[in-house]
PDB file of N, CA and C in Angstrom:
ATOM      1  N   UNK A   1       6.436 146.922  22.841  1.00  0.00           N
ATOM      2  CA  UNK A   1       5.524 146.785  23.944  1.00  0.00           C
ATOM      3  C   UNK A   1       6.189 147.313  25.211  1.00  0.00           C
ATOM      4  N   UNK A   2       5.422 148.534  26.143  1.00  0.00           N
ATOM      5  CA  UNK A   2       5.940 148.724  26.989  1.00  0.00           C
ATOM      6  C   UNK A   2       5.971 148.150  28.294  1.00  0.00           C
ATOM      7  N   UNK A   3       6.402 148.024  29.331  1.00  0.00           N
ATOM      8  CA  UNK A   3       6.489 147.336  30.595  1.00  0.00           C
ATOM      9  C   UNK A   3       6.582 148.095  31.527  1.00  0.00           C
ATOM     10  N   UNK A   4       5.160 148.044  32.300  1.00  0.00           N
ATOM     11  CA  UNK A   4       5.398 148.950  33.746  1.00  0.00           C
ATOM     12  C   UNK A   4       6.668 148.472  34.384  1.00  0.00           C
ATOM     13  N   UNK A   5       7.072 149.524  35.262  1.00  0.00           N
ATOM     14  CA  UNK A   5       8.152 149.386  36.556  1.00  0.00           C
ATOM     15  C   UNK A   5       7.329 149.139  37.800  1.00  0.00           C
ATOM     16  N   UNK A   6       8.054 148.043  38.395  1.00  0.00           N
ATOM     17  CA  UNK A   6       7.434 147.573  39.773  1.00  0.00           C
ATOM     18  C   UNK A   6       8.402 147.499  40.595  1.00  0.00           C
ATOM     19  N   UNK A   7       8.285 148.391  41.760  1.00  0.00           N
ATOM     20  CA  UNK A   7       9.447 148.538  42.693  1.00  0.00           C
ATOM     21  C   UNK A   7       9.705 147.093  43.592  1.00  0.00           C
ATOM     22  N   UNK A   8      11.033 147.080  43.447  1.00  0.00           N
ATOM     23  CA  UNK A   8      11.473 145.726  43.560  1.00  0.00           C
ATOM     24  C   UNK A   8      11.311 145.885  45.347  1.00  0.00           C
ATOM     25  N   UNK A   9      11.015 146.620  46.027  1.00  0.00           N
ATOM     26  CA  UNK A   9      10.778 146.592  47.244  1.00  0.00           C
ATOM     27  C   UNK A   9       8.990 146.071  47.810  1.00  0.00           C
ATOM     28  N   UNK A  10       8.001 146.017  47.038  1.00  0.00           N
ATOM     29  CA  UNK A  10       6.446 145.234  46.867  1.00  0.00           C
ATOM     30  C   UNK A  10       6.948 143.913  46.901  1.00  0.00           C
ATOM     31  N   UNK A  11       8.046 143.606  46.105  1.00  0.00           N
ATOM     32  CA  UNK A  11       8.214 141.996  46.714  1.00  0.00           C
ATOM     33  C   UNK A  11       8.969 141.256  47.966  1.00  0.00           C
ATOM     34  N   UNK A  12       9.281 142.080  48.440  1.00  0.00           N
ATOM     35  CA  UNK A  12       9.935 142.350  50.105  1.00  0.00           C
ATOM     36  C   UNK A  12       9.006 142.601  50.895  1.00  0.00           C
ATOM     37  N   UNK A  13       8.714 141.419  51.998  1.00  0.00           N
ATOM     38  CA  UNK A  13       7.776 141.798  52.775  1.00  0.00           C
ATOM     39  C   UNK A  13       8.539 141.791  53.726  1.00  0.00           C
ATOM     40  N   UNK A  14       7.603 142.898  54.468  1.00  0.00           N
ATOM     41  CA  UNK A  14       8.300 143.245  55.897  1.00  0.00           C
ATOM     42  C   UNK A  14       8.604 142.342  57.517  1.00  0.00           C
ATOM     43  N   UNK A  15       7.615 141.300  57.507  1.00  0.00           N
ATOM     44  CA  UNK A  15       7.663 140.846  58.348  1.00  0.00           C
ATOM     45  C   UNK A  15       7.786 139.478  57.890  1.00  0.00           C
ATOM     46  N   UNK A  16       8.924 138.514  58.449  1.00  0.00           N
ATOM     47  CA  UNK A  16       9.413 137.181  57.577  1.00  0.00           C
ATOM     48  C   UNK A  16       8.359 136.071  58.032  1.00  0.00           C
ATOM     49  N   UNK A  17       9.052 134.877  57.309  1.00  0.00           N
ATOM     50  CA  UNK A  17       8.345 134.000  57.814  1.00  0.00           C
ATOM     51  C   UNK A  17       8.206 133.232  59.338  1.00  0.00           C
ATOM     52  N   UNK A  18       7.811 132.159  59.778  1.00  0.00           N
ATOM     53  CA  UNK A  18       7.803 132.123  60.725  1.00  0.00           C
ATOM     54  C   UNK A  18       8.791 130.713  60.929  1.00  0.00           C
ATOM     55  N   UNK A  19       9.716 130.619  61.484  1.00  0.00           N
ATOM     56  CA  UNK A  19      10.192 131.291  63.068  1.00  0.00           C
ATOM     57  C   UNK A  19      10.935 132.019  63.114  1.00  0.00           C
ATOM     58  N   UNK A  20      11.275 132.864  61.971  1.00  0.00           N
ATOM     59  CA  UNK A  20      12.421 133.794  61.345  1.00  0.00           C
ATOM     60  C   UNK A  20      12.050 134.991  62.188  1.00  0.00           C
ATOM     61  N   UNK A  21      10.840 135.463  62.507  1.00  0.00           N
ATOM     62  CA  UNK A  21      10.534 136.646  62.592  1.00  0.00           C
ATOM     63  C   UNK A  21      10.659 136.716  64.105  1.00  0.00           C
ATOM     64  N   UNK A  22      10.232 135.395  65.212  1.00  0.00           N
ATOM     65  CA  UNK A  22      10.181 135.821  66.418  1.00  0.00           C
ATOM     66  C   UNK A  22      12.098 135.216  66.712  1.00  0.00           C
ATOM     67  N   UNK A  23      12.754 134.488  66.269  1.00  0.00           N
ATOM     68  CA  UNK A  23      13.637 134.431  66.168  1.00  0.00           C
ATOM     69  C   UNK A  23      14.910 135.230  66.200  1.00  0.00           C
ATOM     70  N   UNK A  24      14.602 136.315  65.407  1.00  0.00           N
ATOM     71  CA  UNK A  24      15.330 137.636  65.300  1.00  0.00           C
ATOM     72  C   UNK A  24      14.854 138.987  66.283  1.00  0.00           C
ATOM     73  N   UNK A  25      13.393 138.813  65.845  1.00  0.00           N
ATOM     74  CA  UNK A  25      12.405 140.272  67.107  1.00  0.00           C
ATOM     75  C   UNK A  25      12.450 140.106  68.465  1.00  0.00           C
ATOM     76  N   UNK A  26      12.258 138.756  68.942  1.00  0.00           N
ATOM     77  CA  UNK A  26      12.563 138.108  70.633  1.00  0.00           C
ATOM     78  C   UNK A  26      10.788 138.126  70.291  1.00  0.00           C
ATOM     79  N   UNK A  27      10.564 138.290  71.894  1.00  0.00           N
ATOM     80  CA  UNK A  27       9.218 138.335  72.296  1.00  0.00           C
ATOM     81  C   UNK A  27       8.003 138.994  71.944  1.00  0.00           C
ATOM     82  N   UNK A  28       8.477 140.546  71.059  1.00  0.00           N
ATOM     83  CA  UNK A  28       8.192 141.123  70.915  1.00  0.00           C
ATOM     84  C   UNK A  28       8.661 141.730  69.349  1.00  0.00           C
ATOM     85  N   UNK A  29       8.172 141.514  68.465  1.00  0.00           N
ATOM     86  CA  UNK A  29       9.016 141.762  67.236  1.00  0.00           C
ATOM     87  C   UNK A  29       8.443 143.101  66.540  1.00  0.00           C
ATOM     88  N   UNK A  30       7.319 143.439  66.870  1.00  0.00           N
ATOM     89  CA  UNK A  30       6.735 144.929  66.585  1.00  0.00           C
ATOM     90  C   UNK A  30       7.573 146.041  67.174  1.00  0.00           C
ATOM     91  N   UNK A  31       8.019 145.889  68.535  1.00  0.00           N
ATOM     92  CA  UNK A  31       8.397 146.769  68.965  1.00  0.00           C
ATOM     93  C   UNK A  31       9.999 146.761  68.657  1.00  0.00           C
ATOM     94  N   UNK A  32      10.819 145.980  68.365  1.00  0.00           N
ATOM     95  CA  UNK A  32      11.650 145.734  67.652  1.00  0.00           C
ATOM     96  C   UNK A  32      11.944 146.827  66.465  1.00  0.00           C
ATOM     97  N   UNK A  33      10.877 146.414  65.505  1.00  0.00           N
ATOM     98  CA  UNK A  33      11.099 147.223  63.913  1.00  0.00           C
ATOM     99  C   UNK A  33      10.798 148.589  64.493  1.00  0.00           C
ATOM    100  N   UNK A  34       9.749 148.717  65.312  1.00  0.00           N
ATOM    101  CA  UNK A  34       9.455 150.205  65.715  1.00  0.00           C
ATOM    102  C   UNK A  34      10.685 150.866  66.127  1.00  0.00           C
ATOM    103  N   UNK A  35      11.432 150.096  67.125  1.00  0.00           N
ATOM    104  CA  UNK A  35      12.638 150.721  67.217  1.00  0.00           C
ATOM    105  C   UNK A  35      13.590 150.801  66.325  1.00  0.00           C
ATOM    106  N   UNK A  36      13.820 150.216  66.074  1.00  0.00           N
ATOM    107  CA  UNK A  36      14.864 150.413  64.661  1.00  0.00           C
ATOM    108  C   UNK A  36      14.732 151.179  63.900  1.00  0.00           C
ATOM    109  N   UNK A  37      13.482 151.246  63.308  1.00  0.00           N
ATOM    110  CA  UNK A  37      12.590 152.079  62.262  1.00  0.00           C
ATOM    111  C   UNK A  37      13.052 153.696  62.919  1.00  0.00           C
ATOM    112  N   UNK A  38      12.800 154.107  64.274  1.00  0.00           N
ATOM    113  CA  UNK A  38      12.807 155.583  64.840  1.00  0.00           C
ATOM    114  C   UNK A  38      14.263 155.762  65.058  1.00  0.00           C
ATOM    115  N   UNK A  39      15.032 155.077  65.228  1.00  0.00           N
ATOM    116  CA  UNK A  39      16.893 155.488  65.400  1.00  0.00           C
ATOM    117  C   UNK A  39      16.982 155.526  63.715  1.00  0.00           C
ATOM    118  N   UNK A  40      16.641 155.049  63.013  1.00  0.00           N
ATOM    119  CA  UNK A  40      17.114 155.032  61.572  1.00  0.00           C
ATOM    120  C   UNK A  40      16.718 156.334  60.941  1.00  0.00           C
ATOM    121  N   UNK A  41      15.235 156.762  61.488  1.00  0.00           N
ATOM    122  CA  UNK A  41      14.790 158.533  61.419  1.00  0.00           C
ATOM    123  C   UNK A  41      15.943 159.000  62.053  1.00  0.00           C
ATOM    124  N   UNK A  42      15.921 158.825  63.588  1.00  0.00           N
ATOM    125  CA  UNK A  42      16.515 160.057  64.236  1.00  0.00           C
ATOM    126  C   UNK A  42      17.932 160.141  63.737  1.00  0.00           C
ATOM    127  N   UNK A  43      18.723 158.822  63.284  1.00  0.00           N
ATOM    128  CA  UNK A  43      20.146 158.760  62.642  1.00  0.00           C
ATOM    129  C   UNK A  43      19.958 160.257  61.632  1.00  0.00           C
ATOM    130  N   UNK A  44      18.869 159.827  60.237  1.00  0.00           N
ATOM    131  CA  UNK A  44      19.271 160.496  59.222  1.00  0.00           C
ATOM    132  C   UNK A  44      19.175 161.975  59.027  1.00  0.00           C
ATOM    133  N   UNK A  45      18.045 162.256  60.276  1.00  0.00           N
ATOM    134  CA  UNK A  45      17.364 163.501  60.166  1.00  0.00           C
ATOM    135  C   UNK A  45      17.609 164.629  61.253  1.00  0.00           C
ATOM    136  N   UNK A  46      18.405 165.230  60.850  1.00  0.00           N
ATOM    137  CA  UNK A  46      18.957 166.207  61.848  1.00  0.00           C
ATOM    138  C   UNK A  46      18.227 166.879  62.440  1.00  0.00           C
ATOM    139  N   UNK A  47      18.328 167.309  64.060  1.00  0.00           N
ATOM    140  CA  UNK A  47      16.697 168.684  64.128  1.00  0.00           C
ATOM    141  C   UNK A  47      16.838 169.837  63.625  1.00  0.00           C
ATOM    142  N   UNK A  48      17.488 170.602  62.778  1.00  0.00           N
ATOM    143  CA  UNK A  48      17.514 171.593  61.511  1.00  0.00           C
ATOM    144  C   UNK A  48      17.808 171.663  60.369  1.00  0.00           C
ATOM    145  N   UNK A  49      16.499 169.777  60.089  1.00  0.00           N
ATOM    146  CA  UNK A  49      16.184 169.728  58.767  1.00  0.00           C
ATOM    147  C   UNK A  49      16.755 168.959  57.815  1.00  0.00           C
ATOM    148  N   UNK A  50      16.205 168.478  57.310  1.00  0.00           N
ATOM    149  CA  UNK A  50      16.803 167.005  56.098  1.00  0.00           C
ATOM    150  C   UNK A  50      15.867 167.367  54.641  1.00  0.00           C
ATOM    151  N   UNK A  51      16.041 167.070  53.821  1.00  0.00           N
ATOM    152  CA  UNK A  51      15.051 167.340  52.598  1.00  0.00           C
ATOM    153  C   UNK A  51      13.732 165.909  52.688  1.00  0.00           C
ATOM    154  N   UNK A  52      14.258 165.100  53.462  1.00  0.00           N
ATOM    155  CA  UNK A  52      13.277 164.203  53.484  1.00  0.00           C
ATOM    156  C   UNK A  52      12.574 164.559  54.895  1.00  0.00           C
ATOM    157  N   UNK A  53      11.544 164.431  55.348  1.00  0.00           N
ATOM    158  CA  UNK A  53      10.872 164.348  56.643  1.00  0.00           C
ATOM    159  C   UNK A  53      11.377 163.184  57.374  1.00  0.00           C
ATOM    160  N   UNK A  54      11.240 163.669  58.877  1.00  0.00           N
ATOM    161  CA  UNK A  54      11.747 162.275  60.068  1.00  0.00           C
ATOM    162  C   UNK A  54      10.381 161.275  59.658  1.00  0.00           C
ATOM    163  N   UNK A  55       9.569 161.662  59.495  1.00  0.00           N
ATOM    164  CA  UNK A  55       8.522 160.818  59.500  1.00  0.00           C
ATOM    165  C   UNK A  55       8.331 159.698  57.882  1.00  0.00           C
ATOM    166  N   UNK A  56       8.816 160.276  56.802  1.00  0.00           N
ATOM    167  CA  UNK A  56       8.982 159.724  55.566  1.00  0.00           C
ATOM    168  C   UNK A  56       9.782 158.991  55.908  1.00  0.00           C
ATOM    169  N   UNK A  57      11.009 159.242  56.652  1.00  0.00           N
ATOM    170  CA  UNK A  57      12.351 158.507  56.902  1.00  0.00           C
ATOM    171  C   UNK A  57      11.866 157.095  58.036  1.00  0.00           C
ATOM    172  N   UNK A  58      10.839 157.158  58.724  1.00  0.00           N
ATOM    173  CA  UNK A  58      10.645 156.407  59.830  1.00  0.00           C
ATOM    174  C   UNK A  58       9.519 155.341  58.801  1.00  0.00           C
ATOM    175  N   UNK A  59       8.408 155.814  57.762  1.00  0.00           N
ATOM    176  CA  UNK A  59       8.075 155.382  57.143  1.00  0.00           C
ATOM    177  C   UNK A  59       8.496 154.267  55.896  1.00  0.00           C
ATOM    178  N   UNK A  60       9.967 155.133  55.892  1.00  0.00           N
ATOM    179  CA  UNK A  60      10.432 154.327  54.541  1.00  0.00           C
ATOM    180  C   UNK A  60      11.122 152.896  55.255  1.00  0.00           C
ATOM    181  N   UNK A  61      11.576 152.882  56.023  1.00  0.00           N
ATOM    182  CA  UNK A  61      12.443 152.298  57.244  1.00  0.00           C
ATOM    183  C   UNK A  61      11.424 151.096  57.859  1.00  0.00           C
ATOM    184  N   UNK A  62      10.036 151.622  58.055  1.00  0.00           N
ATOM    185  CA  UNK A  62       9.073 150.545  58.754  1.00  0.00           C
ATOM    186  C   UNK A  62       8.634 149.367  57.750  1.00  0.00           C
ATOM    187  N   UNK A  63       9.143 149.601  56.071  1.00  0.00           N
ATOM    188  CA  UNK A  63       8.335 149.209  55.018  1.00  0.00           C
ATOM    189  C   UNK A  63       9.177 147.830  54.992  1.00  0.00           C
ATOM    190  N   UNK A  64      10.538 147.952  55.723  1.00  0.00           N
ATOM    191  CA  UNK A  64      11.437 146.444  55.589  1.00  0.00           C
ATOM    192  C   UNK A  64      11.710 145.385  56.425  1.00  0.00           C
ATOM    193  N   UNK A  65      12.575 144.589  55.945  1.00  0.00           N
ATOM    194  CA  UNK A  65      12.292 143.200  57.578  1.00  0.00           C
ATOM    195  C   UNK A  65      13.065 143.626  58.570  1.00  0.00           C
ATOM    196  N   UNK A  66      13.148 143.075  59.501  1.00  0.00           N
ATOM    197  CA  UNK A  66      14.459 143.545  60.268  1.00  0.00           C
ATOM    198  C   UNK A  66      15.590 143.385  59.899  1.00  0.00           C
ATOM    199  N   UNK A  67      16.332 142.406  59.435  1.00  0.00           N
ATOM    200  CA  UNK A  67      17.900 142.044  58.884  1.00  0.00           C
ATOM    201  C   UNK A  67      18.339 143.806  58.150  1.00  0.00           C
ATOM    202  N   UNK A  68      17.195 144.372  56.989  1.00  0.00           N
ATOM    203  CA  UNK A  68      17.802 145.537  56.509  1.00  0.00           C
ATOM    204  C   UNK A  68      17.087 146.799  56.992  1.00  0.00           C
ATOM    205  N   UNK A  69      16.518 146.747  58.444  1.00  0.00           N
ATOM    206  CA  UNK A  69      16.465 147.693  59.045  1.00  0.00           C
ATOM    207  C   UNK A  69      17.915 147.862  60.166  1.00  0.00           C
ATOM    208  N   UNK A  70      18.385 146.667  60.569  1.00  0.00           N
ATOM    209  CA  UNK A  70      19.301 146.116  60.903  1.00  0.00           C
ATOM    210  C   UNK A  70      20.728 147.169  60.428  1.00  0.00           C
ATOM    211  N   UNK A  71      20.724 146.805  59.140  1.00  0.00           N
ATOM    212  CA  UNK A  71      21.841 146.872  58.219  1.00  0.00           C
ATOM    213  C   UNK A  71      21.684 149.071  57.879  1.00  0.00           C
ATOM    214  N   UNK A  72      20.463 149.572  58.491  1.00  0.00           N
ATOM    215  CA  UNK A  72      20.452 150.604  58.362  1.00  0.00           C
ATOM    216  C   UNK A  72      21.344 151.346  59.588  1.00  0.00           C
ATOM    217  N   UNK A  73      22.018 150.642  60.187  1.00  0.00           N
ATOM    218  CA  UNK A  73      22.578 151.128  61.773  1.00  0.00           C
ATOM    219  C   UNK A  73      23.852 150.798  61.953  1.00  0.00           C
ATOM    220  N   UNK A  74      24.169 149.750  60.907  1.00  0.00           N
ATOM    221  CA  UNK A  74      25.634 149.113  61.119  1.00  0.00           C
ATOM    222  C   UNK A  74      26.060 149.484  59.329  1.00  0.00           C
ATOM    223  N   UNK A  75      27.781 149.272  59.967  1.00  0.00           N
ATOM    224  CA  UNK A  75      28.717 148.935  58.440  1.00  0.00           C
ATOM    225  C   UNK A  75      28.873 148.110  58.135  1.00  0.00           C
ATOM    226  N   UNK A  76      29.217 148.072  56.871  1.00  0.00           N
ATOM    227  CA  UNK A  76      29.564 147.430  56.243  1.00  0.00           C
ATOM    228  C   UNK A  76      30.180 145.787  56.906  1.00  0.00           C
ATOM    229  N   UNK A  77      30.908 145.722  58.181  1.00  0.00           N
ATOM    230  CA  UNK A  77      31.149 144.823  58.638  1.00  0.00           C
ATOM    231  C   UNK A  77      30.546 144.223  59.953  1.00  0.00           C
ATOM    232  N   UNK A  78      29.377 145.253  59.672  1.00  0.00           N
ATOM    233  CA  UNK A  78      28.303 144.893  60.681  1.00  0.00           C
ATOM    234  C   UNK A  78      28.631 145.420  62.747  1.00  0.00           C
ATOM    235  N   UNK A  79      29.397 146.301  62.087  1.00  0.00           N
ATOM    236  CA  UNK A  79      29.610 147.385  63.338  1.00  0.00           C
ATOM    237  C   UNK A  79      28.949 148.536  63.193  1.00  0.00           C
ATOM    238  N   UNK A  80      28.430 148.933  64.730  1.00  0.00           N
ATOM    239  CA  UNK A  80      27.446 150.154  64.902  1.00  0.00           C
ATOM    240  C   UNK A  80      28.463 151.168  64.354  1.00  0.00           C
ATOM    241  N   UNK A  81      27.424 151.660  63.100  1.00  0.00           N
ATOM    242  CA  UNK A  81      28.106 153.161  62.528  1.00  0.00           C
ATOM    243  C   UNK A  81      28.246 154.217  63.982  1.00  0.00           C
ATOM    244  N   UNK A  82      29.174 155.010  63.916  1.00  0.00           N
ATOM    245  CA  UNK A  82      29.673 155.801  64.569  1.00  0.00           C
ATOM    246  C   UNK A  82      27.950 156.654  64.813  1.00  0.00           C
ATOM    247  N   UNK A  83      27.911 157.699  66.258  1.00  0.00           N
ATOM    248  CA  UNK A  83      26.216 158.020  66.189  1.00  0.00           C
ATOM    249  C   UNK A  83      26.864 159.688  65.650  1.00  0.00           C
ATOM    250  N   UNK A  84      25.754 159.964  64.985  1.00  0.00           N
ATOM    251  CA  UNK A  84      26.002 161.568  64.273  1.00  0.00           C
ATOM    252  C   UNK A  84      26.108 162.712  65.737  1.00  0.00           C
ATOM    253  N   UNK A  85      26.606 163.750  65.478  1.00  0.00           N
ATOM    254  CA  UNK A  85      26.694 165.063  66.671  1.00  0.00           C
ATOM    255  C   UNK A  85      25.008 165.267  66.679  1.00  0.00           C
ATOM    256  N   UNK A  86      23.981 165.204  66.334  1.00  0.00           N
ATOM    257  CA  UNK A  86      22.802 165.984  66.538  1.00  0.00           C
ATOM    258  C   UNK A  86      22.271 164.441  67.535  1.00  0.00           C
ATOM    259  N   UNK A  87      22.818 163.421  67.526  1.00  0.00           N
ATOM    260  CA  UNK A  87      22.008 162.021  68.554  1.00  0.00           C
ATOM    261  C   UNK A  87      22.805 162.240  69.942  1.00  0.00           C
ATOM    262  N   UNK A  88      21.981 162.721  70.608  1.00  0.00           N
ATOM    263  CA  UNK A  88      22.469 162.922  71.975  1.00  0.00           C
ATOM    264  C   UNK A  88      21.336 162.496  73.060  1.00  0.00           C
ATOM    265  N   UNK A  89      21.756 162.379  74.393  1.00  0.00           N
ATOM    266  CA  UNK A  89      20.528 162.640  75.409  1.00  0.00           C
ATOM    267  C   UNK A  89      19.759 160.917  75.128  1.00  0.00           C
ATOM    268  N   UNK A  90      18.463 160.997  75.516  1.00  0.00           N
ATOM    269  CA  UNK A  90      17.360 159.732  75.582  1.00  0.00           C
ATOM    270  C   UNK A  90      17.830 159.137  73.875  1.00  0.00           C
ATOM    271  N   UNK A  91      18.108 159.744  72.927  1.00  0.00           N
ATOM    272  CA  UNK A  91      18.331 159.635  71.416  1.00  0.00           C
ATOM    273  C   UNK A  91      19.470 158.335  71.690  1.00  0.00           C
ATOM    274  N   UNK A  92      20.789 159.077  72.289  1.00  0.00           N
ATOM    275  CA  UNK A  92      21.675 158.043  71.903  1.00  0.00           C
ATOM    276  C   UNK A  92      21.796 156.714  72.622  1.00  0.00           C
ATOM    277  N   UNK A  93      20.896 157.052  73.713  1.00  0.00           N
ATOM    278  CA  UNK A  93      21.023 155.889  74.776  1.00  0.00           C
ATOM    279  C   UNK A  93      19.864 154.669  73.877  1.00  0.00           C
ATOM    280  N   UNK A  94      19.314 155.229  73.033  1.00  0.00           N
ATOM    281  CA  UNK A  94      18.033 154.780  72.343  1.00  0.00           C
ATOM    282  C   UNK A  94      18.741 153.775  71.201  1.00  0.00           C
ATOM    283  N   UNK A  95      19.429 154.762  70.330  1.00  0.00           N
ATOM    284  CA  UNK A  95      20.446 154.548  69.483  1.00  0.00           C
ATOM    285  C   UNK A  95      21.573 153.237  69.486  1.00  0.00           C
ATOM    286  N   UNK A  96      22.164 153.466  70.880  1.00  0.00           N
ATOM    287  CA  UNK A  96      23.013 152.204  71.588  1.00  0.00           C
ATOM    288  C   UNK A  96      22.185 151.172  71.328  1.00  0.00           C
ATOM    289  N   UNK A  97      21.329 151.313  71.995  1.00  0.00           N
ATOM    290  CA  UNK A  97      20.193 149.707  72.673  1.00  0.00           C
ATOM    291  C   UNK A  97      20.105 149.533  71.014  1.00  0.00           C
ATOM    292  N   UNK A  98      19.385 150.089  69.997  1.00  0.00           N
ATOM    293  CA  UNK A  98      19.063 149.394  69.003  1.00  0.00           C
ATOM    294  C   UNK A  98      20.226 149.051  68.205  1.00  0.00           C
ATOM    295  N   UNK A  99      21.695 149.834  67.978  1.00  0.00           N
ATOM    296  CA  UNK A  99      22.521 148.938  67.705  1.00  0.00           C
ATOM    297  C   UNK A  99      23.155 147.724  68.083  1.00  0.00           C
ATOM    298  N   UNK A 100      22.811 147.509  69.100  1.00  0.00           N
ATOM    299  CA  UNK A 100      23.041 146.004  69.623  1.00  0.00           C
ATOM    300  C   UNK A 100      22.043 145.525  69.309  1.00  0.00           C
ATOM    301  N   UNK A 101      20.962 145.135  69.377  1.00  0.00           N
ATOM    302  CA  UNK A 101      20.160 144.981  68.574  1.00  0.00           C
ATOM    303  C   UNK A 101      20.630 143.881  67.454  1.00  0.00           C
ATOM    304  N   UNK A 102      20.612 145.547  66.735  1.00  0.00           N
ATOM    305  CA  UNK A 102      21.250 145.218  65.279  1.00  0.00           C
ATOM    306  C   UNK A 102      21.919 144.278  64.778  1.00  0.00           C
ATOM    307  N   UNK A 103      22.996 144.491  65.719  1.00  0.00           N
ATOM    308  CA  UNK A 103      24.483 143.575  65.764  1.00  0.00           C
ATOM    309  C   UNK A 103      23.870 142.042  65.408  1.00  0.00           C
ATOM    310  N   UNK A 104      22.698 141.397  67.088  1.00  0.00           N
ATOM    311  CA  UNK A 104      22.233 140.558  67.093  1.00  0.00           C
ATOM    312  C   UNK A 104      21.483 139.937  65.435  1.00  0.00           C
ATOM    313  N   UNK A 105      20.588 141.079  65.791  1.00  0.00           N
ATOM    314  CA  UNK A 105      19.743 140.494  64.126  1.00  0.00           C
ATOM    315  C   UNK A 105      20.529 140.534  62.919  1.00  0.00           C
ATOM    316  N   UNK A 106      21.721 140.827  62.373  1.00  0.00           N
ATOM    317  CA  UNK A 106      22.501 140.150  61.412  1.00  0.00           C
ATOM    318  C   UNK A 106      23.243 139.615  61.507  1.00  0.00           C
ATOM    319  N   UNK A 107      23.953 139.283  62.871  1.00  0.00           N
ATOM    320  CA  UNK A 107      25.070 137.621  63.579  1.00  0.00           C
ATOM    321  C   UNK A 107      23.566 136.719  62.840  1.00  0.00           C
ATOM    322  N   UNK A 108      22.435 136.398  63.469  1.00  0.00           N
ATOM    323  CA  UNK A 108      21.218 135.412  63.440  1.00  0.00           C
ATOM    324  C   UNK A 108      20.972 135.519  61.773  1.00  0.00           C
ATOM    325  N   UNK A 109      20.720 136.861  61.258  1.00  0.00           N
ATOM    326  CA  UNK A 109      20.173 136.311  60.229  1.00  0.00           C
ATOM    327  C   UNK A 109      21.155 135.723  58.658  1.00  0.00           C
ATOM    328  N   UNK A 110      22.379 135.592  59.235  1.00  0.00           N
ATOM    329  CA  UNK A 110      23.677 135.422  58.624  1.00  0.00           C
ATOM    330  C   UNK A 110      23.433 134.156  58.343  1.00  0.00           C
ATOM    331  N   UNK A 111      23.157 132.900  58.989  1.00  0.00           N
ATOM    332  CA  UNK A 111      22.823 131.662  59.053  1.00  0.00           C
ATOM    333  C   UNK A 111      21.378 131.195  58.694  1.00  0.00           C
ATOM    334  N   UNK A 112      20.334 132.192  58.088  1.00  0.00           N
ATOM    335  CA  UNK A 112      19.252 131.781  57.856  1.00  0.00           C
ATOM    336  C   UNK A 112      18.765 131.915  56.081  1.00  0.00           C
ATOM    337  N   UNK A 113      17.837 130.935  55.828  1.00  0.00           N
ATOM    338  CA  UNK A 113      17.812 130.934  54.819  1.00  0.00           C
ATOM    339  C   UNK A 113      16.852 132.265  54.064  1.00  0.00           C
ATOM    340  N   UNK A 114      16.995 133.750  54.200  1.00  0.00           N
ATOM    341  CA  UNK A 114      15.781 134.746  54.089  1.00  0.00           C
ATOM    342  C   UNK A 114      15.788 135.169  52.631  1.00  0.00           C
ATOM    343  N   UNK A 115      16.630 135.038  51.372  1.00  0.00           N
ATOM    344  CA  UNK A 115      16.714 135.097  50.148  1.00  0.00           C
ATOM    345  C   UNK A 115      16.879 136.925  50.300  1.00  0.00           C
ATOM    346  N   UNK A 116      15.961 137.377  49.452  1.00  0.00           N
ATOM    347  CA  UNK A 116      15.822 138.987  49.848  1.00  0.00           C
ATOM    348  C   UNK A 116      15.514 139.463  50.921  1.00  0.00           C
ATOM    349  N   UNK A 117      15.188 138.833  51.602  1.00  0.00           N
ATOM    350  CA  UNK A 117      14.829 138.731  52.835  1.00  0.00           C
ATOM    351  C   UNK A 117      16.028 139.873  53.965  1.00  0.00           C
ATOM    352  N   UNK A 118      16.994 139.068  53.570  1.00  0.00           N
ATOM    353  CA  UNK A 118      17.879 139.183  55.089  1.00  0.00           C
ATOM    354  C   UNK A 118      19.590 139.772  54.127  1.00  0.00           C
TER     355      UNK A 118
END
C-alpha cells in the first residue's frame, strides 16, 4: 500500500499561538514577518540572479513563524550572519534592523513552549 508524501512544512503554521505571536512580533507582528521575509530574499538573491526568484525566496520565507524566519538571518549561535557584498545602501541598513530583530525573537523564543514551532 502506497502512502502519499505530505510536506512536513503544512503542519507548521505560520503565525503562533497567542501570546506567542504578539510577544515575539511587538505591536505589529505582520510587519515583522514582512520584514524578515524581504532581508531573507534580499540576503539570498543577488541582483545578477539566483536560480530561485527574489520573490519565490520572499514567498518561501513568508510561509514560516517568526523564530525560523528568525533563524534565516542568524548562526548557528544565533549571531547576525555576516551581510553578503551585493546588501548595501537602504538593503543593509534594512538588513541590520531585522537582524536585531532576529537576535530578539530567538533570545524570547528560547524559553517558550513552540514545539515545531520555534
Amino acid at each position: 500500500m502506497r502512502h502519499s508524501r505530505v510536506p512536513a512544512a503544512s503542519f507548521i503554521a505560520r503565525v503562533l499561538r497567542d501570546p506567542y505571536e504578539a510577544t515575539l512580533g511587538g505591536p505589529n507582528p505582520e510587519a515583522i514577518h514582512n520584514l524578515l521575509a524581504t532581508v531573507h530574499a534580499d540576503l539570498v538573491c543577488p541582483p545578477s540572479g539566483h536560480s530561485v526568484s527574489w520573490q519565490d525566496c520572499f514567498d518561501g520565507a513568508m510561509l514560516r513563524p517568526l523564530p525560523h524566519k528568525a533563524d534565516f538571518l542568524l548562526d548557528e549561535r544565533g549571531n547576525p550572519k555576516p551581510l553578503p557584498a551585493h546588501v548595501t545602501g537602504e538593503a543593509a541598513d534594512r538588513a541590520r534592523k531585522a537582524q536585531a530583530i532576529a537576535v530578539r525573537i530567538r533570545r524570547g523564543a528560547r524559553h517558550m513552549p513552540l514545539g515545531n514551532q520555534g
